[in-house]
Protein backbone atom coordinates (compact mmCIF):
# COMPACT_ATOMS: atom_id res chain seq x y z
CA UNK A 1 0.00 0.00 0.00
CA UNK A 2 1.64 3.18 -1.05
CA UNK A 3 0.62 6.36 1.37
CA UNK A 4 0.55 9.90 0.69
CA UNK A 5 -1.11 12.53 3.52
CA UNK A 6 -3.00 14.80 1.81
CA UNK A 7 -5.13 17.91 3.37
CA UNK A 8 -8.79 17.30 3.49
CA UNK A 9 -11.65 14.83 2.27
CA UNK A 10 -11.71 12.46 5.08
CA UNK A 11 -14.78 12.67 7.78
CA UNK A 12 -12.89 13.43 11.21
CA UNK A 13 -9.63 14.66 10.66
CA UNK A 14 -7.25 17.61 8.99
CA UNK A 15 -6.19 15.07 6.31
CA UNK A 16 -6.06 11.21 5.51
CA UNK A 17 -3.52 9.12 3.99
CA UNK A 18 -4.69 7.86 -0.06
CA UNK A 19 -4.24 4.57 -0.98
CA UNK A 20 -2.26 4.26 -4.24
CA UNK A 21 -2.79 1.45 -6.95
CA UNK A 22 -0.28 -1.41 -6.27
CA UNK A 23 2.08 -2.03 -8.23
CA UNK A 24 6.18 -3.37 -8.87
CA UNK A 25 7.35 -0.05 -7.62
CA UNK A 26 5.03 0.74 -4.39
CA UNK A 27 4.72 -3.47 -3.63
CA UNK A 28 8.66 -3.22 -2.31
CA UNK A 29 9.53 -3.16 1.13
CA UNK A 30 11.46 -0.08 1.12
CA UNK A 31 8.14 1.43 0.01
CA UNK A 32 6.81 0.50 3.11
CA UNK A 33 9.51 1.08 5.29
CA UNK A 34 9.60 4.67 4.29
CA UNK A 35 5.40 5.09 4.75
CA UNK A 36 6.20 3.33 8.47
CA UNK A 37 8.92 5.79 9.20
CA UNK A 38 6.85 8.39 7.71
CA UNK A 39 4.00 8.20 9.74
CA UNK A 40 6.10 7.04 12.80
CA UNK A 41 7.48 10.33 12.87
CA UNK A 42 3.52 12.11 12.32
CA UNK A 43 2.84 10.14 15.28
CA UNK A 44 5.54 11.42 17.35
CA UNK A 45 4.91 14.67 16.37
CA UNK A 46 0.70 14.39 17.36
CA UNK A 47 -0.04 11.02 19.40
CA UNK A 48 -3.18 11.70 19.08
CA UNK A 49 -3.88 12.05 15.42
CA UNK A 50 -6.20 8.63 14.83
CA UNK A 51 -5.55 8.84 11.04
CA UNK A 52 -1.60 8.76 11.39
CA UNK A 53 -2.14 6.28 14.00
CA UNK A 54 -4.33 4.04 11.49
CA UNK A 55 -2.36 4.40 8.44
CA UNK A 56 1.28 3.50 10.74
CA UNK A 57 -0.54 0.22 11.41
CA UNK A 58 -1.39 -0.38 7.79
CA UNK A 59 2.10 0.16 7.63
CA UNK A 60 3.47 -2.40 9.50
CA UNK A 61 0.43 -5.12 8.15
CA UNK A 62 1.86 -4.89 4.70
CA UNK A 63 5.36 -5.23 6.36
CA UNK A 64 4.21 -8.68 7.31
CA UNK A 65 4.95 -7.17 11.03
CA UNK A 66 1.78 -8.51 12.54
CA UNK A 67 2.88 -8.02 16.49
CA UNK A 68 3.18 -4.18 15.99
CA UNK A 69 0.38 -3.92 12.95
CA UNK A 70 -1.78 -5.60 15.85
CA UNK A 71 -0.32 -3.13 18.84
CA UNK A 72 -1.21 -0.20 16.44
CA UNK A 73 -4.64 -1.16 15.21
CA UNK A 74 -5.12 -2.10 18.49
CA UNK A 75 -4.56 1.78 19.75
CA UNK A 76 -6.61 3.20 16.92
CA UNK A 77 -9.75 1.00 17.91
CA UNK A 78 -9.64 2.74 21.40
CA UNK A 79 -9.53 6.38 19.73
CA UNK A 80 -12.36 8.51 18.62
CA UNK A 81 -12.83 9.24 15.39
CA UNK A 82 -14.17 8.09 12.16
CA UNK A 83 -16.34 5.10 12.68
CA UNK A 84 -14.87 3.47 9.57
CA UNK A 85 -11.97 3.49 10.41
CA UNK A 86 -12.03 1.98 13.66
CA UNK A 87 -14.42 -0.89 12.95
CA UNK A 88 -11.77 -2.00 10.27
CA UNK A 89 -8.77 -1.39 12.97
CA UNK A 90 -11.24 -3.52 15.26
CA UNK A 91 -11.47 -5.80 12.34
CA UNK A 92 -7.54 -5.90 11.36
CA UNK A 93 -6.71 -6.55 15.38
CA UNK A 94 -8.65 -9.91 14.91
CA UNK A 95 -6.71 -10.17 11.53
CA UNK A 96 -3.43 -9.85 12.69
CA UNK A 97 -4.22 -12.13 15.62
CA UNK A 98 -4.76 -14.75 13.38
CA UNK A 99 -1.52 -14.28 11.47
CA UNK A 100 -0.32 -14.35 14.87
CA UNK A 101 -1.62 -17.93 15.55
CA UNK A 102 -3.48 -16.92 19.09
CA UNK A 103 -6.16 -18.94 20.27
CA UNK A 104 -9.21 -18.92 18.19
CA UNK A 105 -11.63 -17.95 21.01
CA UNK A 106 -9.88 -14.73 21.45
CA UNK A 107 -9.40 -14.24 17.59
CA UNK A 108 -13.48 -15.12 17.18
CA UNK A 109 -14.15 -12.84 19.63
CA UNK A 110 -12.02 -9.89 18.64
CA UNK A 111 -13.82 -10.57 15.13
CA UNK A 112 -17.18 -10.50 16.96
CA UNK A 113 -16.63 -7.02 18.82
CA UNK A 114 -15.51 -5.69 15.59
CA UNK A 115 -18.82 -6.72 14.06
CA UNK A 116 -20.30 -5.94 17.24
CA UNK A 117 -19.06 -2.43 16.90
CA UNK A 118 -20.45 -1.87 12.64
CA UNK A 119 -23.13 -4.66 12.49
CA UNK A 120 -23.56 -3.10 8.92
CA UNK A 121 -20.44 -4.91 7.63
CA UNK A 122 -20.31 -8.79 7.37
CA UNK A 123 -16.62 -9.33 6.53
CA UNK A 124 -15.69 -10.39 9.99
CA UNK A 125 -19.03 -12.88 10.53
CA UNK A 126 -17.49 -14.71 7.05
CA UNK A 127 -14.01 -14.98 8.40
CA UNK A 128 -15.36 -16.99 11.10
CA UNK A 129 -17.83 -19.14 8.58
CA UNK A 130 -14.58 -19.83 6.66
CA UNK A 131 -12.46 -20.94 9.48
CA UNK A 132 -15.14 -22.97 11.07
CA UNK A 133 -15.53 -24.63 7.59
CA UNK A 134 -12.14 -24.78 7.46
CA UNK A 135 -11.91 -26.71 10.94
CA UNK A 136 -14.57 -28.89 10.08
CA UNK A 137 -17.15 -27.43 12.31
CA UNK A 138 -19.71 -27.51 9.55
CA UNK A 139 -22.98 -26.61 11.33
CA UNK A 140 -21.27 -24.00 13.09
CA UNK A 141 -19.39 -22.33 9.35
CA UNK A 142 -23.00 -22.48 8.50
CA UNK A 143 -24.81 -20.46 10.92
CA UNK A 144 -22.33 -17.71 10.82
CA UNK A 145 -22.15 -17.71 6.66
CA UNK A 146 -25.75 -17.40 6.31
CA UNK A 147 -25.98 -14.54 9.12
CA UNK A 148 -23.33 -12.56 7.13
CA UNK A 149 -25.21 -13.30 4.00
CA UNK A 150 -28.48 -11.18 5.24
CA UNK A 151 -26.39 -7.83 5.11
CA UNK A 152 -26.84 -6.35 2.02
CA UNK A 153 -23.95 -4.68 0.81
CA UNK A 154 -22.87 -1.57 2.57
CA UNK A 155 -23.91 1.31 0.25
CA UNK A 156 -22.63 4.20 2.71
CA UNK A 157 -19.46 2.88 3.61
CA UNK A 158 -15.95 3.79 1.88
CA UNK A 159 -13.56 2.53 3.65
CA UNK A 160 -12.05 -1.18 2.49
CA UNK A 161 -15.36 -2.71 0.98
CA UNK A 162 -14.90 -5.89 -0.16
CA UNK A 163 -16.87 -6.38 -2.38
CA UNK A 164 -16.46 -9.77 -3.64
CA UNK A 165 -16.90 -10.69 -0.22
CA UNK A 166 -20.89 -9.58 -0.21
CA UNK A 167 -21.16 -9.92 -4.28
CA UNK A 168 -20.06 -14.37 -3.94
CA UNK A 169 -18.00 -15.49 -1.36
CA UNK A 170 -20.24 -15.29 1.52
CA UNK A 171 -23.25 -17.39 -0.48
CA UNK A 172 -20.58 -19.76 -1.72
CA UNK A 173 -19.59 -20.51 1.65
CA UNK A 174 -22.92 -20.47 3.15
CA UNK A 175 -23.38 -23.46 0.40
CA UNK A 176 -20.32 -25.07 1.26
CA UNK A 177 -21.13 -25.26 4.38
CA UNK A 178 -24.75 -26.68 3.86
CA UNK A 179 -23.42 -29.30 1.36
CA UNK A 180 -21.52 -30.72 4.26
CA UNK A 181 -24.81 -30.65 6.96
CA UNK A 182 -26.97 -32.29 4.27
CA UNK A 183 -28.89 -29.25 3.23
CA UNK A 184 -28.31 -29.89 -0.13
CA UNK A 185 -31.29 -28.54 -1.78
CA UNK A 186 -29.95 -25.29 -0.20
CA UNK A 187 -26.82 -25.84 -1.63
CA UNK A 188 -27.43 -26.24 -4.71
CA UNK A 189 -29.73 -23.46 -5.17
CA UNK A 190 -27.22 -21.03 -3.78
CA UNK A 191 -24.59 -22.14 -6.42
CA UNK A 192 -27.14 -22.13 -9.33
CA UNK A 193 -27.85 -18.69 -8.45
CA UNK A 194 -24.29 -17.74 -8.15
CA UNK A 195 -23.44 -19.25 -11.45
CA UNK A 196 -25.82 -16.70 -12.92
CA UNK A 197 -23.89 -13.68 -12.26
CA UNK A 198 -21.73 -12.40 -14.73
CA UNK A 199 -19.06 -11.23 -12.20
CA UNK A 200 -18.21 -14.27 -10.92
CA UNK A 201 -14.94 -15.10 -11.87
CA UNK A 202 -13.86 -17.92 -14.30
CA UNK A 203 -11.41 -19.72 -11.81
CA UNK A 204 -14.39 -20.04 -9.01
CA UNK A 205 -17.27 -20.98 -12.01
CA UNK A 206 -16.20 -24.70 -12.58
CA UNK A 207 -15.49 -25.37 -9.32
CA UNK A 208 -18.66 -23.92 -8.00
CA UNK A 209 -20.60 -25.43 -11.33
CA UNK A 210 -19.07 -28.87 -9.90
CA UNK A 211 -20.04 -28.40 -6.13
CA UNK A 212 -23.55 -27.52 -7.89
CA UNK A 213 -23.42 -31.05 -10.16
CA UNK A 214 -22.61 -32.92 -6.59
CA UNK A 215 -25.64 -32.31 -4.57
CA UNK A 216 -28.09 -33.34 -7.70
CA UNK A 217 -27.62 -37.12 -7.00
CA UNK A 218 -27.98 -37.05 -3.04
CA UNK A 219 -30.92 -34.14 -3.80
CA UNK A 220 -32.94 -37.25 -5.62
CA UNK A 221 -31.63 -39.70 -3.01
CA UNK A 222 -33.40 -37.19 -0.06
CA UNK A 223 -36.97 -37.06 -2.00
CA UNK A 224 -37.02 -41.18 -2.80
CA UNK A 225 -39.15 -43.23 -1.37
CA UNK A 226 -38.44 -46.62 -0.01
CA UNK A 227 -40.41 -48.99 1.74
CA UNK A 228 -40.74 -49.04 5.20
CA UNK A 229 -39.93 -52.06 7.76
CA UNK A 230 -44.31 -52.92 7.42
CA UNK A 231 -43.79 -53.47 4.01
CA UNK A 232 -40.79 -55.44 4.12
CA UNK A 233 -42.07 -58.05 6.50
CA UNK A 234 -45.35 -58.13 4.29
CA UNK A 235 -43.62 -59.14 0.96
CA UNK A 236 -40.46 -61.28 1.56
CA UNK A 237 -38.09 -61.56 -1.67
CA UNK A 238 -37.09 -64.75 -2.83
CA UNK A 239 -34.53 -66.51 -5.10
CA UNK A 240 -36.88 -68.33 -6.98
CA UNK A 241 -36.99 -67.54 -10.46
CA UNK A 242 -40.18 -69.95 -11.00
CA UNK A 243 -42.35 -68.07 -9.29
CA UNK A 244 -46.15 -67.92 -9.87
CA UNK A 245 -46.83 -64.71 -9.59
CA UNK A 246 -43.63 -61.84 -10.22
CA UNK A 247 -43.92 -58.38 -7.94
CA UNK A 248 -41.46 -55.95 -9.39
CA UNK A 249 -41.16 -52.35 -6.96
CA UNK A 250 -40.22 -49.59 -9.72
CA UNK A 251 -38.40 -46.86 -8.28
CA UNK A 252 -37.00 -43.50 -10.12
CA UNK A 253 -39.38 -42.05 -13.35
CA UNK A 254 -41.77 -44.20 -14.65
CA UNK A 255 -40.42 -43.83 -18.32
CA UNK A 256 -36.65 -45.72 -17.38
CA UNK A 257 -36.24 -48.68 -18.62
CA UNK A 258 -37.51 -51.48 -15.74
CA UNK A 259 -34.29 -53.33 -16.54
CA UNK A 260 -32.32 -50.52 -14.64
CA UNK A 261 -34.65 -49.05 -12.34
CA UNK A 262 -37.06 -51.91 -10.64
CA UNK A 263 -36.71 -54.45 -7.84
CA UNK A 264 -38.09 -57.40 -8.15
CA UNK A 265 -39.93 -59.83 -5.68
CA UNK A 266 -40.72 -63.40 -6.43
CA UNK A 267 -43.70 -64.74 -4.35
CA UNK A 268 -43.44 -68.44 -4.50
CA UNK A 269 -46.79 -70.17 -5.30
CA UNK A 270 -48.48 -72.54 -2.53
CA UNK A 271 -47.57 -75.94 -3.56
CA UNK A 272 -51.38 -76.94 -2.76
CA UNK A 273 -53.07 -74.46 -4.83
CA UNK A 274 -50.73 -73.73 -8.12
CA UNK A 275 -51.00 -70.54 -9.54
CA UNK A 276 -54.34 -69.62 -9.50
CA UNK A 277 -53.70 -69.97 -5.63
CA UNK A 278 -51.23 -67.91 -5.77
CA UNK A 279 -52.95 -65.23 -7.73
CA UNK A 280 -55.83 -65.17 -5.18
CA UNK A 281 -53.74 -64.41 -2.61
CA UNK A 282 -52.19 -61.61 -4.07
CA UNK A 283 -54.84 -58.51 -3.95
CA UNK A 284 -54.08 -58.45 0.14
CA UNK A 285 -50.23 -57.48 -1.19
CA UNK A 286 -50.91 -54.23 -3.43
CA UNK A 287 -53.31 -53.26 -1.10
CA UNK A 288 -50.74 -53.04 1.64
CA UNK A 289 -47.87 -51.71 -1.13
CA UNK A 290 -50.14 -49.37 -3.00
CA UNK A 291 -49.87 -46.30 -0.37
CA UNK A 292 -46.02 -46.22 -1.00
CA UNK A 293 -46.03 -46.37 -4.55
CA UNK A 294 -47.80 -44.19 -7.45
CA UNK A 295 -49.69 -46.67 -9.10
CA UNK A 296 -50.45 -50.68 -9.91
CA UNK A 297 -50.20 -52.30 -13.79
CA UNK A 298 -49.94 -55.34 -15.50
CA UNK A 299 -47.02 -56.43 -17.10
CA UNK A 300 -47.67 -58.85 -20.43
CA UNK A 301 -44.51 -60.38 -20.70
CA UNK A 302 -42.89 -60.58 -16.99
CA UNK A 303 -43.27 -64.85 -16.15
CA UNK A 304 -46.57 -65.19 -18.32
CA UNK A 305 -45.53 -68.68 -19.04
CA UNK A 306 -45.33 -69.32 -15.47
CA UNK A 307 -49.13 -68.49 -14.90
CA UNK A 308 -51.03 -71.01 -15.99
CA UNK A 309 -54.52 -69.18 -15.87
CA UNK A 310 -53.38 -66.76 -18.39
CA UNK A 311 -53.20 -63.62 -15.92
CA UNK A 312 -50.18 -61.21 -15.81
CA UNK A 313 -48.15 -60.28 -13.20
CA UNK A 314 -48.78 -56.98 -11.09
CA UNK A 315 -45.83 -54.37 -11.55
CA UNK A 316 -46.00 -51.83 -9.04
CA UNK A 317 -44.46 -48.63 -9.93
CA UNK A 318 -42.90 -46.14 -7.60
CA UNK A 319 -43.66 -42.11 -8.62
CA UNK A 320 -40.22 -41.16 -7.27
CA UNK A 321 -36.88 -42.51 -6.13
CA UNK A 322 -34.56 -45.03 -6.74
CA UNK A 323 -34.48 -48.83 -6.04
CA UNK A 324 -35.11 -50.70 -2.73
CA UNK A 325 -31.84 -52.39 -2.43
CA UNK A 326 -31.42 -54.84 -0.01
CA UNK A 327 -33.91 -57.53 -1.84
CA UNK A 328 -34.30 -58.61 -4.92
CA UNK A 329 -32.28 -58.02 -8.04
CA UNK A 330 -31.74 -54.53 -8.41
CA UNK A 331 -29.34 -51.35 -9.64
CA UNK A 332 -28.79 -48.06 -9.76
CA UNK A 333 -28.70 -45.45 -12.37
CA UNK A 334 -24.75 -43.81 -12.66
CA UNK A 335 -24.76 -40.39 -11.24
């Protein structure tokens, strides 16, 4: 950060310090050595000036000298002045604690009383989403992500407005985060909508286009439905492939092939009665299987060789879902 104190056109103070474009000649460290000892020396010269005392711990951040950029930011926070300017030193003493590698209870908290203090800005609720995510505390990354995602972006503010931060990153880790908890219908409508903005940038589409592709699958998965233990104990499979009568549970859309999609349940037929037996016995079965499943027909082909009086085996077809695997002959579509 190249500095230069000019006179005027900062709220609550003589003069600020401008932020220059970076580049190869203001990114060197003797760049920043000479803005510390410039601003070192304003601060001797008027302790209490808050925007010299700001700007010297900007200073000594892009030195990579967190311990001081911390002591500084640190005495700016307890000055009065522009509000701005000390929610971000608030925000840059949690910073620079981190860098620091203190305990993350005090840096959460220090990032809390700087949000605490401006509860207008949501940059320090993400940076606790994304190192929750990053530790693995999933539910808790969540919480805090979608929390920072309700503040609209902070129209009034000047000072160091991220604004990637409230344009993407906070709904992309919000979905991250809910991908991981199993709220992936909420996941994956947070990255669809991301992937319709025209300022997201091409190295974050595909991967976020990806994490969008890998909830589909377990999105179906969460809205099948399977049989429940009832049903099981009413229709037991069998391995009996000369079976009089042929029950085949459908699962997924109704227009897959059955080949791929359907389950299939053999009821042996009583060895007293033959097949017609067996066919009597079965209205009890869809009447116990129909509430699970959208609908009962016949199939013409399925064993009609084994029925000797001519009828067709029931097919009962699922309206949603995959397979019930477990029983049966079954398999699932690749996702």
């Amino acid at each position: 950060m190249g500095l230069q104190l000019l006179r005027g056109g900062a709220p609550g103070g003589d003069y600020h310090v401008e932020d220059r474009q970076r580049g190869a000649r203001n990114l060197s460290g003797q760049k920043y050595e000479r803005d510390r000892d410039l601003l070192l020396a304003e601060v001797e010269r008027d302790p209490g000036d808050a925007r010299s005392v700001f700007y010297l711990a900007q200073s000594y951040y892009d030195l990579g000298d967190f311990a001081n950029a911390r002591t500084w930011y640190a005495r700016r926070a307890e000055m009065a002045g522009w509000a701005e300017e000390t929610y971000y030193a608030m925000w840059r003493v949690a910073v620079s604690m981190g860098q620091l590698n203190e305990p993350w209870p005090d840096v959460r908290d220090a990032y809390l009383r700087a949000w605490e203090f401006r509860p207008t800005r949501a940059e320090p609720l993400f940076a606790i989403a994304a190192r929750y995510r990053a530790d693995g505390c999933y539910q808790l990354g969540y919480e805090f992500a979608k929390r920072a995602a309700e503040i609209p972006f902070p129209e009034q503010d000047m000072l160091f407005v991220r604004a990637d931060i409230y344009d993407w990153r906070i709904v992309d880790e919000q979905a991250v985060c809910a991908s991981w908890i199993g709220k992936y219908a909420e996941a994956f409508t947070l990255w669809r909508r991301l992937l319709t903005r025209s300022d997201l940038p091409e190295n974050e589409r595909q991967r976020i286009a990806e994490n969008r592709d890998i909830c589909a699958p377990t999105m179906v998965e969460a809205a099948s439905t399977y049989p429940d233990p009832e049903l099981l104990a009413s229709v037991q499979p069998s391995s009996q492939h000369n079976a009089g009568v042929v029950v085949s549970l459908v699962a997924g859309r109704t227009s897959l092939p059955l080949s791929r999609h359907s389950t299939r349940f053999y009821v042996a037929a009583p060895t007293s009665g033959g097949s017609d037996a067996s066919w009597s016995s079965m209205p009890a079965c869809p009447a116990r299987i129909a509430k699970h499943y959208a609908g009962v027909t016949n199939s013409s082909t399925l064993f009609a060789s084994a029925l000797s009086s001519g009828r067709s085996a029931p097919r009962l077809t699922a309206g949603s879902g995959y397979t019930w695997t477990g029983a049966g002959d079954s398999s699932r579509p690749k996702t």
